[in-house]
Protein backbone atom coordinates (compact mmCIF):
# COMPACT_ATOMS: atom_id res chain seq x y z
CA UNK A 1 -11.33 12.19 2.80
CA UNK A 2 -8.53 11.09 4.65
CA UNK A 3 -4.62 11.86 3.33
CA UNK A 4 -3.10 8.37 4.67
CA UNK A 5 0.86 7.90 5.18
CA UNK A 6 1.90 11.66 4.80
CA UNK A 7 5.01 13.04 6.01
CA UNK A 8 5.35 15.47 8.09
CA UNK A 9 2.11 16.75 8.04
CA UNK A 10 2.01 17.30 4.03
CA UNK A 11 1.39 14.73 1.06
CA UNK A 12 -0.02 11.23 1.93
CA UNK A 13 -2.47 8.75 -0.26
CA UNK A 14 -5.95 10.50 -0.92
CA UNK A 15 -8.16 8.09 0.28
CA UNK A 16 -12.06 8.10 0.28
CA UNK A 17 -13.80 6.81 3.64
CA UNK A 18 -17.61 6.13 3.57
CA UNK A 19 -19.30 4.20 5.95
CA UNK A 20 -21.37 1.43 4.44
CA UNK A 21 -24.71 3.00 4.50
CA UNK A 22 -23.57 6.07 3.00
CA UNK A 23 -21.76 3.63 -0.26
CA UNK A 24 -23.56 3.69 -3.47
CA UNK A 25 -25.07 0.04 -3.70
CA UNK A 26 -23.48 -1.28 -6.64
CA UNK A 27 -19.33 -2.31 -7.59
CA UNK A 28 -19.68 -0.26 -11.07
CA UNK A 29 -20.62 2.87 -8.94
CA UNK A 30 -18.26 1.80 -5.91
CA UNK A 31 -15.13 1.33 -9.22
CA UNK A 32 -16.05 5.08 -9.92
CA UNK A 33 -15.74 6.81 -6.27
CA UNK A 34 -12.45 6.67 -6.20
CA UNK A 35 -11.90 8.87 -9.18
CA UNK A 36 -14.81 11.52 -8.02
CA UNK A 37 -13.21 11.65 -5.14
CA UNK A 38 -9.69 12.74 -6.67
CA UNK A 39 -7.73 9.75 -5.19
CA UNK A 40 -6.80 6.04 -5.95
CA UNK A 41 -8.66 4.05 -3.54
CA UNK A 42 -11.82 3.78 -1.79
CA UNK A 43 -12.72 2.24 1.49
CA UNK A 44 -15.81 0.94 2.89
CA UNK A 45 -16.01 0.59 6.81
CA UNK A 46 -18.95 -1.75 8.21
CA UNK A 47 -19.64 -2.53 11.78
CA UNK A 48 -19.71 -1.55 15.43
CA UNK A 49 -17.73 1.05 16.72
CA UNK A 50 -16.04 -1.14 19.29
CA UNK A 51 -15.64 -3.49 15.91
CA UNK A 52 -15.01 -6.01 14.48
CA UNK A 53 -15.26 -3.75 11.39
CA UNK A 54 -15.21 -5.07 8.15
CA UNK A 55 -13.48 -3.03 5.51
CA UNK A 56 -14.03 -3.53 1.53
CA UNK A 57 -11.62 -1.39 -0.60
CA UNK A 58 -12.15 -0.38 -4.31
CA UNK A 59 -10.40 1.03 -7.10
CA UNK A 60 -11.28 1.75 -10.85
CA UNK A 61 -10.58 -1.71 -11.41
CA UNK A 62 -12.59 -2.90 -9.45
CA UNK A 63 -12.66 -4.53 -5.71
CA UNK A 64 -9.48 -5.39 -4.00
CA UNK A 65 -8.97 -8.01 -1.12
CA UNK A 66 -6.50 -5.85 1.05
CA UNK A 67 -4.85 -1.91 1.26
CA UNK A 68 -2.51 -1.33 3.33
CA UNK A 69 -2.50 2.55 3.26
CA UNK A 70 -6.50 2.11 2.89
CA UNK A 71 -6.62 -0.24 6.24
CA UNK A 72 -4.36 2.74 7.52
CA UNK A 73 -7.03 5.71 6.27
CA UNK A 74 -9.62 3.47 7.42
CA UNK A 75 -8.52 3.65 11.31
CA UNK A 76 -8.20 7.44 11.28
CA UNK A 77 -11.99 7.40 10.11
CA UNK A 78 -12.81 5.03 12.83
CA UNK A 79 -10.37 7.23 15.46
CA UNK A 80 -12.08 10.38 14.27
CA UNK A 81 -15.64 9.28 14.65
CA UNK A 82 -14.94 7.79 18.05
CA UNK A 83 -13.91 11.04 18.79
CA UNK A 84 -10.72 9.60 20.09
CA UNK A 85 -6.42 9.77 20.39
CA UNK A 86 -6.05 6.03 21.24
CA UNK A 87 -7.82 3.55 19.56
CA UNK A 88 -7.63 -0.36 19.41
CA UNK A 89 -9.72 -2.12 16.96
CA UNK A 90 -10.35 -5.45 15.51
CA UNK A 91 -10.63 -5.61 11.81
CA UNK A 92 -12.00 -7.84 8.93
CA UNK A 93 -10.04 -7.97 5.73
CA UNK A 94 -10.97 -9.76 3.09
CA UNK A 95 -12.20 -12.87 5.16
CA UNK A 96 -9.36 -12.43 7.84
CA UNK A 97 -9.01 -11.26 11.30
CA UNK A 98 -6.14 -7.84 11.82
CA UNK A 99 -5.75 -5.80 14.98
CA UNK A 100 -5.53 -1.98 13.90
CA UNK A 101 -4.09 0.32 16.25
CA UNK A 102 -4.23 4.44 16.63
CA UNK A 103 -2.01 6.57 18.42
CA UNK A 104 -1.69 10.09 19.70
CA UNK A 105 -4.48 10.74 17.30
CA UNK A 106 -2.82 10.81 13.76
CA UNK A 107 -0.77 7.47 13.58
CA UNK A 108 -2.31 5.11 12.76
CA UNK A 109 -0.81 1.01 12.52
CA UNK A 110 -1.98 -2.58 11.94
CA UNK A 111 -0.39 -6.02 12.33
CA UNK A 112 0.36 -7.80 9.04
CA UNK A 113 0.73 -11.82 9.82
CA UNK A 114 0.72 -12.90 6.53
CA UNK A 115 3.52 -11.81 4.67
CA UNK A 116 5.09 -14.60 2.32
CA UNK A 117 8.54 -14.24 0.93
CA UNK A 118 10.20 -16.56 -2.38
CA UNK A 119 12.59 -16.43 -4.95
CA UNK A 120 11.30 -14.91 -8.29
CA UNK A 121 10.78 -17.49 -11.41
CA UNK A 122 12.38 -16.92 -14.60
CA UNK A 123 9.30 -16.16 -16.21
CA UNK A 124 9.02 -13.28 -13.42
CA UNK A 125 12.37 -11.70 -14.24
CA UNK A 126 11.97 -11.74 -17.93
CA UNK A 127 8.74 -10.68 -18.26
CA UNK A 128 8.29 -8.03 -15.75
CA UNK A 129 11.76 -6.11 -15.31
CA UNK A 130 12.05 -5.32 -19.05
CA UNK A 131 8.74 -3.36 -18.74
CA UNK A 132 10.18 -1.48 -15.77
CA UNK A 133 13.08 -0.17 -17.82
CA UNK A 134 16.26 -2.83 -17.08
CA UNK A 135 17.21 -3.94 -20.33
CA UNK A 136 18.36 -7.43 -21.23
CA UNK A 137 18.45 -9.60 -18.83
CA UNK A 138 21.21 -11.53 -16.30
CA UNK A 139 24.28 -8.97 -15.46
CA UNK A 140 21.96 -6.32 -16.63
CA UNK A 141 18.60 -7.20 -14.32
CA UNK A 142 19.17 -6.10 -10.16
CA UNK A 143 20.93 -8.83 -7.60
CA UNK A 144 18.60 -9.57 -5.00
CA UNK A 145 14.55 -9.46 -6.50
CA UNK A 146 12.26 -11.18 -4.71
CA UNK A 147 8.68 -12.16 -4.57
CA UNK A 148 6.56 -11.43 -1.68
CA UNK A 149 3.03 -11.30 -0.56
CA UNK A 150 0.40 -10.58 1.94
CA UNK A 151 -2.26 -11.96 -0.36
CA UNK A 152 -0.89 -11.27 -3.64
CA UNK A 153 2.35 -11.43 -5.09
CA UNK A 154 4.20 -8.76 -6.42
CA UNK A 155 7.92 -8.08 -7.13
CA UNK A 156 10.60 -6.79 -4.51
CA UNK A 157 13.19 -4.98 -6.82
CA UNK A 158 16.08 -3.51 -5.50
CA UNK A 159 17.72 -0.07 -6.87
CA UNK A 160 21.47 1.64 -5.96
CA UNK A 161 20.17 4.97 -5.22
CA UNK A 162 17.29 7.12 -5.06
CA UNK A 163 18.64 8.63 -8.33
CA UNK A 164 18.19 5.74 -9.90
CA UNK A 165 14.55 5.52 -8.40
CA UNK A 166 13.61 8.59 -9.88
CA UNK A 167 15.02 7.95 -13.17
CA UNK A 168 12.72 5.06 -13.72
CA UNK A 169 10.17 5.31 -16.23
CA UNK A 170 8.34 2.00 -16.51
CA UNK A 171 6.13 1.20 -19.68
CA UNK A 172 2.57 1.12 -18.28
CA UNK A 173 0.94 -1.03 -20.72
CA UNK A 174 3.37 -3.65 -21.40
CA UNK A 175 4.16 -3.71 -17.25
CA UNK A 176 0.31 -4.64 -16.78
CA UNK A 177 0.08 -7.16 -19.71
CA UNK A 178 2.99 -9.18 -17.88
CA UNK A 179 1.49 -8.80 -14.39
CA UNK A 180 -1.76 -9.81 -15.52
CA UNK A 181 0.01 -12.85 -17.38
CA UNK A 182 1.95 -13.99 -14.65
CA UNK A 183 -0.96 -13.17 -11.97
CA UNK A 184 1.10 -10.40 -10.32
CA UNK A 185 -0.31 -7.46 -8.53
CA UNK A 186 2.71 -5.13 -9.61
CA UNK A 187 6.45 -4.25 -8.18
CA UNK A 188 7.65 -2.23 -5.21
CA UNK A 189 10.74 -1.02 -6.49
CA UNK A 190 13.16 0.19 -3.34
CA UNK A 191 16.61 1.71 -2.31
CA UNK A 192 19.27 0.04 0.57
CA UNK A 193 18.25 1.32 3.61
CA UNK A 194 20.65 3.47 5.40
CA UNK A 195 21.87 3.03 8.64
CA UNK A 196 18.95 4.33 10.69
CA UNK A 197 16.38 1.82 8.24
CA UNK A 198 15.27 5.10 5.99
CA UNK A 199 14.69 4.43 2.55
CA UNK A 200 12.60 5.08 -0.64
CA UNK A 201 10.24 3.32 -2.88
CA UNK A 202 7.85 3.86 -5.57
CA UNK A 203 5.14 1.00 -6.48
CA UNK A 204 3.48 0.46 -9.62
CA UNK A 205 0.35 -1.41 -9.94
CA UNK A 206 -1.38 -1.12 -12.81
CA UNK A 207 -3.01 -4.93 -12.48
CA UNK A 208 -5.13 -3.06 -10.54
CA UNK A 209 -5.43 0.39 -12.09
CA UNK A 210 -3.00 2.72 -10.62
CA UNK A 211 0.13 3.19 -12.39
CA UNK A 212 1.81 4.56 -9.55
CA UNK A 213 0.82 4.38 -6.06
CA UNK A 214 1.46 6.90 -3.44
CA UNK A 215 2.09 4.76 -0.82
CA UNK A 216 1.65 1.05 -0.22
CA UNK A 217 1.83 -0.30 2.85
CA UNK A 218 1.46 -4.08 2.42
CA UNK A 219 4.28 -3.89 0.48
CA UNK A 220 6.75 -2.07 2.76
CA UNK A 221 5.58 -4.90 5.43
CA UNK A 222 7.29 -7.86 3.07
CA UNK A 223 10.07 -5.04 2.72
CA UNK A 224 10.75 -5.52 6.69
CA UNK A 225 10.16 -9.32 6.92
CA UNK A 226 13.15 -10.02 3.87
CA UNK A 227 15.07 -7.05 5.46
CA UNK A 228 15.94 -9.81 8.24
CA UNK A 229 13.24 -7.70 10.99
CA UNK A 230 14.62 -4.55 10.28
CA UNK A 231 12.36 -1.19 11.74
CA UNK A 232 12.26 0.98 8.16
CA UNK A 233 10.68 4.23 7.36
CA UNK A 234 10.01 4.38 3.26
CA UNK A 235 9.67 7.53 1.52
CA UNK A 236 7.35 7.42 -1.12
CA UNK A 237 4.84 9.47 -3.59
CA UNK A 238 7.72 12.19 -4.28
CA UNK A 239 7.39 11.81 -7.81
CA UNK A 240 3.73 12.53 -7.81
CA UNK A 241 3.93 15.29 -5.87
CA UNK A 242 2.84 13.83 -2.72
CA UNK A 243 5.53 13.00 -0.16
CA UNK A 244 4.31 10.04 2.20
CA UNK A 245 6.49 7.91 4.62
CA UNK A 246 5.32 4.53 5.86
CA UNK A 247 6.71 2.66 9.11
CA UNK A 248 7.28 -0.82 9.61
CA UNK A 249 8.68 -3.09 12.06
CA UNK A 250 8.97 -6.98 12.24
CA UNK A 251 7.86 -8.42 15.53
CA UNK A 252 8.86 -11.42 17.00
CA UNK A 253 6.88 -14.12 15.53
CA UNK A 254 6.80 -13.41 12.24
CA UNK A 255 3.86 -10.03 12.17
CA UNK A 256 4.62 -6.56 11.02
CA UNK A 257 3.06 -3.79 12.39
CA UNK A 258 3.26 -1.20 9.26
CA UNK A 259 1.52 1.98 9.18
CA UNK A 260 2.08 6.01 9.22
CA UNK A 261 0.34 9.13 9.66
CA UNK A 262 -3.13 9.67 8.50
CA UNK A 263 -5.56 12.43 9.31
CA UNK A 264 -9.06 13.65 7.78
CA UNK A 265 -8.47 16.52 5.31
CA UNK A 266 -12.18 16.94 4.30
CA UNK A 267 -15.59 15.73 3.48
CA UNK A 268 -16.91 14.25 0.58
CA UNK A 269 -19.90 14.57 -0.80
CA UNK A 270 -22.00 12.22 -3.13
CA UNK A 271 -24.85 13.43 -4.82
């Protein structure tokens, strides 16, 4: 078990690491681990130690082509295994090549090169932001949503505060019937950074089975490519109970390298 993107040493995603020998054999009983491991995600890690390692993640609904905060849990595995503080690894993500990094032996960070940015359709707007609690639509929907991706798209909604954050209640049910409609993975909804790049966000995703995630890397990397290359740190899980930051910084060339602190918190068992 690995607690991925905490803060300060407390909270983080839950995350279940198994290398692949040690996985059950089949997706229904890979969609299950997550849950009998207490946590949202799975990861499975395959290959050398000097990699390229191949990583498969899983949730209740079944297999997913990226995780951020998994790719991040999945380094600390790799890191503590190794038996090592600094740790450079080549990774395969759903058919793709990523460079994973750890440092000082509890942060760990990849580079995200594919991170696609657009305008939201009308379709997007009217479908989605209702079910996230803004009523109406026009004057009454938030100035400056976008859609973004690093594989999927999801939405990029902007808040005032993070009062306003916390005050959202999004309908579950009608937010995943219009993601699943309009092929959406979910929305990162997000405060204005302040003036040393800290913010917070919460995500929901329930196109893929979690209503809320704790953290969610992939989607703080879009955050810093539209936030013009801007270093952020993104405070998220509060309102689960489970305070996680994740970093982020646009390099030159278009990449982010996006990550946080992750570090083994126990062992799971499978009988």
């Amino acid at each position: 078990m690995i607690h991925s993107c905490r803060r300060d040493g407390r909270g983080g995603s839950p995350t279940a690491v198994l290398w692949r020998a040690d996985a059950p054999s089949d997706l229904a009983a890979l969609r299950h681990l997550p849950a009998r491991a207490g946590a949202s995600h799975a990861v499975v890690v395959d290959g050398p130690p000097e990699g390229p390692v191949d990583l498969r993640f899983f949730t209740a609904a079944g297999e997913l082509p990226a995780c951020g905060h998994g790719t991040v849990a999945a380094l600390a595995f790799l890191a503590a295994r190794a038996g090592k503080r600094d740790l450079t690894v080549p990774l395969r993500v759903g058919g793709r090549s990523l460079t994973g990094y750890v440092t000082g032996g509890t942060m760990a960070t990849f580079l995200e090169d594919r991170v696609a940015l657009r305008l939201p359709t009308d379709p997007e707007l009217t479908g989605v932001l209702p079910a996230l609690g803004f009523p109406g639509r026009g004057l009454n929907f938030p100035v400056g949503v976008l859609a973004a991706s690093t594989g999927r798209w999801r939405l990029l909604v902007p808040v005032e505060s993070r009062a306003a954050l916390t005050r959202l209640a999004p309908d579950p049910a009608r937010l995943r019937a219009a993601c699943d409609r309009l092929g959406l993975l979910g929305c990162y909804v997000h405060t204005p950074p302040d003036a040393e790049g800290r913010l917070a966000a919460r995500m929901f995703a329930p196109a893929i089975g979690v209503d809320e995630d704790v953290a969610n890397a992939n989607s703080t990397a879009c955050l810093a490519a539209a936030l013009a290359g801007r270093t952020i740190a993104v405070d998220m899980g509060d309102t689960l109970g489970a305070p996680s930051t994740i970093l982020a910084s646009a390099r030159p060339g278009g990449a982010v390298e996006v990550g946080g602190e992750a570090t083994v918190t126990g062992k799971l068992r499978l009988d």
